[in-house]
N, C-alpha and C. Protein backbone atom coordinates (compact mmCIF):
# COMPACT_ATOMS: atom_id res chain seq x y z
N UNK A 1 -17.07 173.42 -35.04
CA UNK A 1 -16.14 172.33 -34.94
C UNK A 1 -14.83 172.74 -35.61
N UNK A 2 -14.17 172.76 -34.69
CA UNK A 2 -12.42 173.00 -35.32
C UNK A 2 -11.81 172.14 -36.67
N UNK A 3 -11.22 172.52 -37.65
CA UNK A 3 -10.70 172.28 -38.52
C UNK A 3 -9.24 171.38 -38.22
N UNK A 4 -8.82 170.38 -37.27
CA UNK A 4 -8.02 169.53 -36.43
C UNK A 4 -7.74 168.33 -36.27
N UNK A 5 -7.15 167.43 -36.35
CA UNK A 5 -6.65 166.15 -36.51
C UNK A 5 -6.81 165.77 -34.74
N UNK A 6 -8.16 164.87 -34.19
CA UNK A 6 -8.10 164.88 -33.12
C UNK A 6 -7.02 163.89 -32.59
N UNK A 7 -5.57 163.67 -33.23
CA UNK A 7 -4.62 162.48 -33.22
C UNK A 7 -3.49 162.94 -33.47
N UNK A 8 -3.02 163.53 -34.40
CA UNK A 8 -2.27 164.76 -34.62
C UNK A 8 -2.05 165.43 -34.55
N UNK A 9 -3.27 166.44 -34.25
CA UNK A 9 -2.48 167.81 -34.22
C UNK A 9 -3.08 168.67 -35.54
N UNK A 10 -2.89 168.02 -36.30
CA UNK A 10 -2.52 169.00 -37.58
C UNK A 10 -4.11 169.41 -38.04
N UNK A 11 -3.84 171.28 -38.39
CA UNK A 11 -4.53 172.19 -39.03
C UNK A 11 -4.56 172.66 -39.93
N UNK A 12 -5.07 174.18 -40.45
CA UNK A 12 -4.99 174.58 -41.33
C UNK A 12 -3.66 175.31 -41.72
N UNK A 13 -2.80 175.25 -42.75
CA UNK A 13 -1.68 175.91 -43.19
C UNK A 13 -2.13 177.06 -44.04
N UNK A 14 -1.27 177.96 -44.35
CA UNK A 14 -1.14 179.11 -45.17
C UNK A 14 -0.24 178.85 -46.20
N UNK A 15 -0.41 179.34 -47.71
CA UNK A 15 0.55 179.31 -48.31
C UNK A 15 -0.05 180.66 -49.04
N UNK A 16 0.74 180.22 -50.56
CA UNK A 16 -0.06 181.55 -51.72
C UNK A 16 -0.40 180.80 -52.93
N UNK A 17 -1.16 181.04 -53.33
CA UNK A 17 -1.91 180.45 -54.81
C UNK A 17 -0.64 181.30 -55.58
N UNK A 18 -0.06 180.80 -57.06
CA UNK A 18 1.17 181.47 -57.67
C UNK A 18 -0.27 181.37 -59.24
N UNK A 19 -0.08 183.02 -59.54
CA UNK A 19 -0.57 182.79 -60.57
C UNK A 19 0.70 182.74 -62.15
N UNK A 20 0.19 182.84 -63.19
CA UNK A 20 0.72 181.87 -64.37
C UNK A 20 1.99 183.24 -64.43
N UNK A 21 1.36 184.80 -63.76
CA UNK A 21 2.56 186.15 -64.09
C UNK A 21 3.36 186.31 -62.63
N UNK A 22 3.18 184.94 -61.79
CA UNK A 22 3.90 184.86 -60.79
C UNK A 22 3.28 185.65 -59.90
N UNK A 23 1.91 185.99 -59.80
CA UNK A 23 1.27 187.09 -58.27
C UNK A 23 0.84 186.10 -57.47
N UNK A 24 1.62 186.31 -55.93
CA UNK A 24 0.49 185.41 -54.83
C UNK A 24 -0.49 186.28 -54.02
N UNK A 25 -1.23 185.22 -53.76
CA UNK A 25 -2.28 185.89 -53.09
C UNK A 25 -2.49 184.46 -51.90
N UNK A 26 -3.18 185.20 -51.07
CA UNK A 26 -2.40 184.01 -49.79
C UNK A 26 -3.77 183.20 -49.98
N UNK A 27 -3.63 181.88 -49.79
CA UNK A 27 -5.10 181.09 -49.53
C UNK A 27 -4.75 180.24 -48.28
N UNK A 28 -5.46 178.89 -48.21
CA UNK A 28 -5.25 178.06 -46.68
C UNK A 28 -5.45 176.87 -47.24
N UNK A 29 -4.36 175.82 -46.47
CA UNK A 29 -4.78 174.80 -47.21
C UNK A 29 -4.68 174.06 -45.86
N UNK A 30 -6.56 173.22 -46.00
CA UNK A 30 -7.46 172.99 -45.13
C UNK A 30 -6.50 171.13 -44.76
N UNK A 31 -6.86 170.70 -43.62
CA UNK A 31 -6.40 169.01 -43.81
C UNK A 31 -7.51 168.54 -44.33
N UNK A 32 -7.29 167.40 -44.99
CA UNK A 32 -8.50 166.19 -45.58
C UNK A 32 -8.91 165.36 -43.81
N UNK A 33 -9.87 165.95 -43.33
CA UNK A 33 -10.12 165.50 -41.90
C UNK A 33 -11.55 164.36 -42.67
N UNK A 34 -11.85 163.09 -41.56
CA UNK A 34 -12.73 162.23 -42.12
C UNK A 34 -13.27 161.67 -40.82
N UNK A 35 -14.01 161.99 -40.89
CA UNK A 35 -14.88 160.84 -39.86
C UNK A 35 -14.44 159.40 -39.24
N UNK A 36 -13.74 158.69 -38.00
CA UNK A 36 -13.87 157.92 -38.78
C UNK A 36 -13.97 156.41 -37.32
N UNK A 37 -14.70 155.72 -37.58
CA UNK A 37 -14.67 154.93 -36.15
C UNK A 37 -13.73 154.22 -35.54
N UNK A 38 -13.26 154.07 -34.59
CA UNK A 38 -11.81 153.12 -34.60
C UNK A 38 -11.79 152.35 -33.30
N UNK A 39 -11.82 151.43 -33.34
CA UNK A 39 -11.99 149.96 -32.54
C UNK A 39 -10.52 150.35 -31.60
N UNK A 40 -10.75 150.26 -30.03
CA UNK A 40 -9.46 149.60 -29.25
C UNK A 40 -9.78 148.71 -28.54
N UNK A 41 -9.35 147.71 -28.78
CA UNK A 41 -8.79 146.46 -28.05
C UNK A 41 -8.75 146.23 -26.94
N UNK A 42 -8.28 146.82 -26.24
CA UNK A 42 -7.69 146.80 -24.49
C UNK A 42 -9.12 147.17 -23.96
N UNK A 43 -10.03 148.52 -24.39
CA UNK A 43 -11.08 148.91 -23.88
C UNK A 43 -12.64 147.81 -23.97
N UNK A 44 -12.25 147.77 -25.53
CA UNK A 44 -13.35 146.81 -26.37
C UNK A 44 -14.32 147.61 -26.54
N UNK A 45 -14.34 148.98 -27.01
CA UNK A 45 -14.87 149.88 -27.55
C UNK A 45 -14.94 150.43 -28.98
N UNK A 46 -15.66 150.97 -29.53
CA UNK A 46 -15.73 151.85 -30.76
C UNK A 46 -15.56 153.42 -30.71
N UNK A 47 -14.27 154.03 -31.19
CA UNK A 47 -14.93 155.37 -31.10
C UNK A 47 -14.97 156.38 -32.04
N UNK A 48 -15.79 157.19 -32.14
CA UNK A 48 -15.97 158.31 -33.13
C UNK A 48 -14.79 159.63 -32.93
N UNK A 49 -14.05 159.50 -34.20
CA UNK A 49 -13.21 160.96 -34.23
C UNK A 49 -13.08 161.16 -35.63
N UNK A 50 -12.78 162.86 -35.77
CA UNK A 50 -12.61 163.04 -36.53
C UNK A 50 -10.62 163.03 -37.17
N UNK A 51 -10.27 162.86 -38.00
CA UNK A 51 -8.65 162.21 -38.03
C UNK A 51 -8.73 162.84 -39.58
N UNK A 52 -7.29 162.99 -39.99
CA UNK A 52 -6.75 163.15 -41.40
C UNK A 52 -6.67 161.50 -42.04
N UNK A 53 -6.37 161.48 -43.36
CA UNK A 53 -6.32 160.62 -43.89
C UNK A 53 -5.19 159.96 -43.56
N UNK A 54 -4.16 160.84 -43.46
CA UNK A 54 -2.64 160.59 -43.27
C UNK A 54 -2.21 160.00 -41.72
N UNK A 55 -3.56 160.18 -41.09
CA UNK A 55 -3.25 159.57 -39.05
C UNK A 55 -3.81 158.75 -39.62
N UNK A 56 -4.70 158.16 -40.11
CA UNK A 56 -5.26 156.42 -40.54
C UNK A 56 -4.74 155.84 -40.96
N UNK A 57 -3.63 156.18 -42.09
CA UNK A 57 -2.43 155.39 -42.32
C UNK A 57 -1.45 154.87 -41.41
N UNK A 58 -0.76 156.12 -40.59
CA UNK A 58 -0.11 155.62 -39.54
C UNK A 58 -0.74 155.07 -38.36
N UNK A 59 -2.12 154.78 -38.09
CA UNK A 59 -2.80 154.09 -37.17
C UNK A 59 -2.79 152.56 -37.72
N UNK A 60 -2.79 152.07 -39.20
CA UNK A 60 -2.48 151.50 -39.53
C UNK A 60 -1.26 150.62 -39.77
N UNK A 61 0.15 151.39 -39.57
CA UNK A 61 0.74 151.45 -39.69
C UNK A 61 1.69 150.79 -38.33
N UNK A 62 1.23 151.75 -37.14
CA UNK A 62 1.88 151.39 -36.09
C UNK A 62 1.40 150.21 -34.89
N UNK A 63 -0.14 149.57 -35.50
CA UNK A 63 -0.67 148.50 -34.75
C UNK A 63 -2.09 148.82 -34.24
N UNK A 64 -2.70 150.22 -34.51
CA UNK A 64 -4.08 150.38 -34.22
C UNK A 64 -4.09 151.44 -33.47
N UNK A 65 -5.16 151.95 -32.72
CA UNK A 65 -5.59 152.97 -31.87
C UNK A 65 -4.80 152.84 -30.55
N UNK A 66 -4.59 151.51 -30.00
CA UNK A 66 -4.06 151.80 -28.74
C UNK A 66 -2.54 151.82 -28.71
N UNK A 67 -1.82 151.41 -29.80
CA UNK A 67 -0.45 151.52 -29.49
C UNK A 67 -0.17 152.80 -30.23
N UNK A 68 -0.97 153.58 -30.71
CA UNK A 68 -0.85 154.77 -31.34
C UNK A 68 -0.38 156.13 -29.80
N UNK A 69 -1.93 156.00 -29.38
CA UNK A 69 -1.98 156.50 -27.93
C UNK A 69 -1.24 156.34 -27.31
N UNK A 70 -0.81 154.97 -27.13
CA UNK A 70 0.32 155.16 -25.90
C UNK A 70 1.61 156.03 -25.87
N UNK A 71 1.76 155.92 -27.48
CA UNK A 71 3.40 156.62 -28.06
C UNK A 71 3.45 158.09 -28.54
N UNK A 72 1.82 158.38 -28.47
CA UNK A 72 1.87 160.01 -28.58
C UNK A 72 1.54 160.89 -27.61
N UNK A 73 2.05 161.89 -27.90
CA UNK A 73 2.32 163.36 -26.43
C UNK A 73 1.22 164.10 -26.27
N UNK A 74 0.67 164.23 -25.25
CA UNK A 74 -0.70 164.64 -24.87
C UNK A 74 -0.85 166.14 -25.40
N UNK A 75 0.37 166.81 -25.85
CA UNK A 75 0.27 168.49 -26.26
C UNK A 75 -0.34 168.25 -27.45
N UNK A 76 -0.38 166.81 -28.48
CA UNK A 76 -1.68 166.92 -29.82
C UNK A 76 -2.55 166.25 -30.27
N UNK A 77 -2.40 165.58 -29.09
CA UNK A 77 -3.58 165.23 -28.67
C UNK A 77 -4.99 165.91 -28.62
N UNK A 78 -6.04 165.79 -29.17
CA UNK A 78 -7.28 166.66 -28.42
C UNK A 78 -7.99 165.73 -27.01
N UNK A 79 -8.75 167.13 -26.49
CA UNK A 79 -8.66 166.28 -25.01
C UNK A 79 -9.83 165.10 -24.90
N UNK A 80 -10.66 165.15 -25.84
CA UNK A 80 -11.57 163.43 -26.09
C UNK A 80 -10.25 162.47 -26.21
N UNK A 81 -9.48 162.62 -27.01
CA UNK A 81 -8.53 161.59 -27.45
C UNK A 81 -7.17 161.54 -26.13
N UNK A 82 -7.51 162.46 -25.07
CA UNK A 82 -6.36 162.57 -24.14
C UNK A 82 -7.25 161.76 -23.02
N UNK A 83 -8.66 161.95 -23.12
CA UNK A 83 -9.55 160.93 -22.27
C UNK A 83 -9.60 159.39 -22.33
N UNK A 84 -9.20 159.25 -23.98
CA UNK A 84 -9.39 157.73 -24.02
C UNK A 84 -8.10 157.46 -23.86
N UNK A 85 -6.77 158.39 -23.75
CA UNK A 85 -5.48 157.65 -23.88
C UNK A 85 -5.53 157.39 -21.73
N UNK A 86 -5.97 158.08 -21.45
CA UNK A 86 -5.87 158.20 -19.93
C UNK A 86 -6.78 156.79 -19.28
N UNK A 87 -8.03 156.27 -20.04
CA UNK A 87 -8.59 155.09 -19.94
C UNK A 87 -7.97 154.05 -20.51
N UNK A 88 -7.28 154.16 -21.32
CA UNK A 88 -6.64 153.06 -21.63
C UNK A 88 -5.20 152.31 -20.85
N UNK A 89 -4.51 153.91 -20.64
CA UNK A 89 -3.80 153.48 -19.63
C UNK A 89 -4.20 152.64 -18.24
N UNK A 90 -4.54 153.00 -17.48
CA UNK A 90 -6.08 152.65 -16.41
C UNK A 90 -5.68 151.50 -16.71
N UNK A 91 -6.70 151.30 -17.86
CA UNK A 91 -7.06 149.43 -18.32
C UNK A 91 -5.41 148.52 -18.39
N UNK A 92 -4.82 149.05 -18.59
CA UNK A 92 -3.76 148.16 -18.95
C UNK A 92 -2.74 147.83 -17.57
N UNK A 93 -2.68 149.47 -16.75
CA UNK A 93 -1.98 149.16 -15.37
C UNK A 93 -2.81 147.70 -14.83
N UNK A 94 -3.99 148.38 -14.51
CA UNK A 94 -5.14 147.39 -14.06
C UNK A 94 -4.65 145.57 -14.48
N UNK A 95 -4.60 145.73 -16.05
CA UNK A 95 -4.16 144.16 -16.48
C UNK A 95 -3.09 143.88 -15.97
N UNK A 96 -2.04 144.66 -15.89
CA UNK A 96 -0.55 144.30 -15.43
C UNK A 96 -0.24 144.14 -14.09
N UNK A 97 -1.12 144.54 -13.37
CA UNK A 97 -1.26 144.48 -11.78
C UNK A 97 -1.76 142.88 -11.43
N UNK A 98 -3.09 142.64 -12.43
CA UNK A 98 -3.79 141.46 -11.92
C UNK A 98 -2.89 140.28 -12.39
């Protein structure tokens, strides 16, 4: 399982550990990824992903799972999360039609 923000995007970075006589040595600094279930509305579903701490805030932030999806770009997206943005769309033409 990839080390990936299935909402973001975001991975592992590189930097250097600085020791106290100033030597780096390169390490990786991993995202805080979490499990985590997240309710959409429009579908009336639950779903399992894995997300950073920092996409739960802004899922929080911007009104939930589905207005998240709608406003983000399918390039960071992962493609479970490019499946439910593609069903959700669906669902909503569907509402706006009827």
């Amino acid at each position: 399982m990839s080390r990936r923000c299935e909402l973001t995007g975001v991975g592992p970075m590189v930097g250097h550990n600085v020791s106290h006589s100033n030597i780096k040595t390169k390490r990786r600094f991993l995202p805080n990824l979490q499990p985590a279930s997240l309710q959409s509305e429009a579908l009336g579903q639950t779903f399992r992903l894995r997300i950073t701490n920092a996409a739960l805030r802004t899922l929080d932030a911007k009104g939930g799972l589905d207005a998240f999806l709608i406003k983000a770009s399918d390039e960071k997206l992962s493609p479970r999360a490019q499946k439910i943005k593609r069903q959700l769309k669906s669902k909503l033409a569907e509402q706006a039609a009827a």
